[in-house]
Protein backbone atom coordinates (compact mmCIF):
# COMPACT_ATOMS: atom_id res chain seq x y z
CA UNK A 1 -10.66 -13.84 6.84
CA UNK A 2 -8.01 -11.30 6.05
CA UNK A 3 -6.51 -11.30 2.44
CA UNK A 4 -2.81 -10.82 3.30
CA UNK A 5 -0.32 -9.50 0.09
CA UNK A 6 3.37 -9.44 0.05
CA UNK A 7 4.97 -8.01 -3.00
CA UNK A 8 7.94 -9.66 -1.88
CA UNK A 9 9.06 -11.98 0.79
CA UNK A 10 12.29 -10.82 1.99
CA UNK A 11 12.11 -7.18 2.33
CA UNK A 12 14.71 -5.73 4.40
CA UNK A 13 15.13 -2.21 5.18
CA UNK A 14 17.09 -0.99 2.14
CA UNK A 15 16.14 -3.63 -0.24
CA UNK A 16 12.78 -2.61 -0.57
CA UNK A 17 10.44 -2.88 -4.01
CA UNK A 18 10.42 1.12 -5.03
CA UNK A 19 9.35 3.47 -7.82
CA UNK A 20 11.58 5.80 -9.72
CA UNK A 21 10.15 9.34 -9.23
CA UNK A 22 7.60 11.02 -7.37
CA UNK A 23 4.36 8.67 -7.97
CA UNK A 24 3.99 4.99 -9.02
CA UNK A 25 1.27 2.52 -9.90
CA UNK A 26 0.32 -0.75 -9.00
CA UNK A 27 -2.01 -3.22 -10.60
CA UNK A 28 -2.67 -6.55 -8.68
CA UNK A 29 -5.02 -9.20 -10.55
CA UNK A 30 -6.16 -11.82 -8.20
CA UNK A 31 -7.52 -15.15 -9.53
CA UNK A 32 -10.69 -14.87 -7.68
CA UNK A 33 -13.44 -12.21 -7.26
CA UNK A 34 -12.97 -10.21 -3.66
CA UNK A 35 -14.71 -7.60 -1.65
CA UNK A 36 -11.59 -5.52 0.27
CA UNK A 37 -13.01 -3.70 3.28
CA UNK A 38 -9.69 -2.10 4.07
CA UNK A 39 -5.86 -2.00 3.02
CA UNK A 40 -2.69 -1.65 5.46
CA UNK A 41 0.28 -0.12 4.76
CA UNK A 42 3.28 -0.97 6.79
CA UNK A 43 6.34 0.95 5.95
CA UNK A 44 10.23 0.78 7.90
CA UNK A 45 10.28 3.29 11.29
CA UNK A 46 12.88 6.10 10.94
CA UNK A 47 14.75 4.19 13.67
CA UNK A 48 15.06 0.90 11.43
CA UNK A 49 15.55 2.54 8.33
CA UNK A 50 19.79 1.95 6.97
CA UNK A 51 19.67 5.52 6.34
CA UNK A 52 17.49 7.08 9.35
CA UNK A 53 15.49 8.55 6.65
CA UNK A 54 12.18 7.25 5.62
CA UNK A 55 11.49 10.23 3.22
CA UNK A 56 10.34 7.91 0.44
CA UNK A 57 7.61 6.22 2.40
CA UNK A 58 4.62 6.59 0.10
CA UNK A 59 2.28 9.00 1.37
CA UNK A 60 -0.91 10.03 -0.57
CA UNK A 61 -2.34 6.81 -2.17
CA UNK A 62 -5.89 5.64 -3.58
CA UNK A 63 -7.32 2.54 -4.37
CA UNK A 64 -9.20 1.54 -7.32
CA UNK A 65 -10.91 -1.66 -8.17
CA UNK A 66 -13.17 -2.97 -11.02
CA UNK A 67 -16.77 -3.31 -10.78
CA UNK A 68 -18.44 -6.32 -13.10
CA UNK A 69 -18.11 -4.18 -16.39
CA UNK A 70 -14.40 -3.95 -15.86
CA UNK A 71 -14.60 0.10 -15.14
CA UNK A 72 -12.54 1.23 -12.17
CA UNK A 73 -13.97 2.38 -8.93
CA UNK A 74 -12.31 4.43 -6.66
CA UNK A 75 -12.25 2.44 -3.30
CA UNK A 76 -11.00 4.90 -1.18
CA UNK A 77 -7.77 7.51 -0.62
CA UNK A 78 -5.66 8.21 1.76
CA UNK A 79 -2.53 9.95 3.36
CA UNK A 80 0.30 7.66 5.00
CA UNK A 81 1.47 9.31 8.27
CA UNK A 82 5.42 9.42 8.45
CA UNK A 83 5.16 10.27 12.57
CA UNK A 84 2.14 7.40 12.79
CA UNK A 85 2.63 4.06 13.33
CA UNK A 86 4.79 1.50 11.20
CA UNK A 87 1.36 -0.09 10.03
CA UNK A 88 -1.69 1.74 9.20
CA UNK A 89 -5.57 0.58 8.39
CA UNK A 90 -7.36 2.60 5.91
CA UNK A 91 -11.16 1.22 5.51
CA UNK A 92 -12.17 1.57 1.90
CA UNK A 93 -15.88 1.96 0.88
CA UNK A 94 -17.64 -0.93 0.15
């Protein structure tokens, strides 16, 4: 079954959960062990956006998790495609 993940509930285009300058960094501890095969990124279309400008959607972006002596493994990267579709599957390695 899919492991679902929202930072926040409510997001609305314009309220959205950003970073202050050009890259950020997330670290998510879960309170059980999992295997992710993939991650999706779903960002606002320019047509929804309050601004018509999605020029802040995040766009290169890896994935790291921690292998049973607590080093970090890259699990995959990645570009996000502004033109693409709203939601986009990246596999990761397993």
């Amino acid at each position: 079954l899919p492991v679902v993940f929202w930072f926040q509930p409510d997001i609305i285009p314009g309220q959205c959960w950003s970073f202050r300058g050009f890259w950020g960094q997330v670290v998510i501890k879960l309170p059980a062990r999992i295997w992710p095969t993939a991650v999706t990124v779903h960002h606002v279309s320019k047509a929804d956006s309050p601004s018509g400008s999605i020029s802040s959607t995040p766009k290169d972006i890896s994935v790291s998790g921690l292998d049973d002596e607590g080093e970090a493994t890259l699990l995959g990267t990645f570009s996000y495609d502004i033109d693409g579709d709203t939601h986009q599957v990246f596999p990761l390695k397993v």
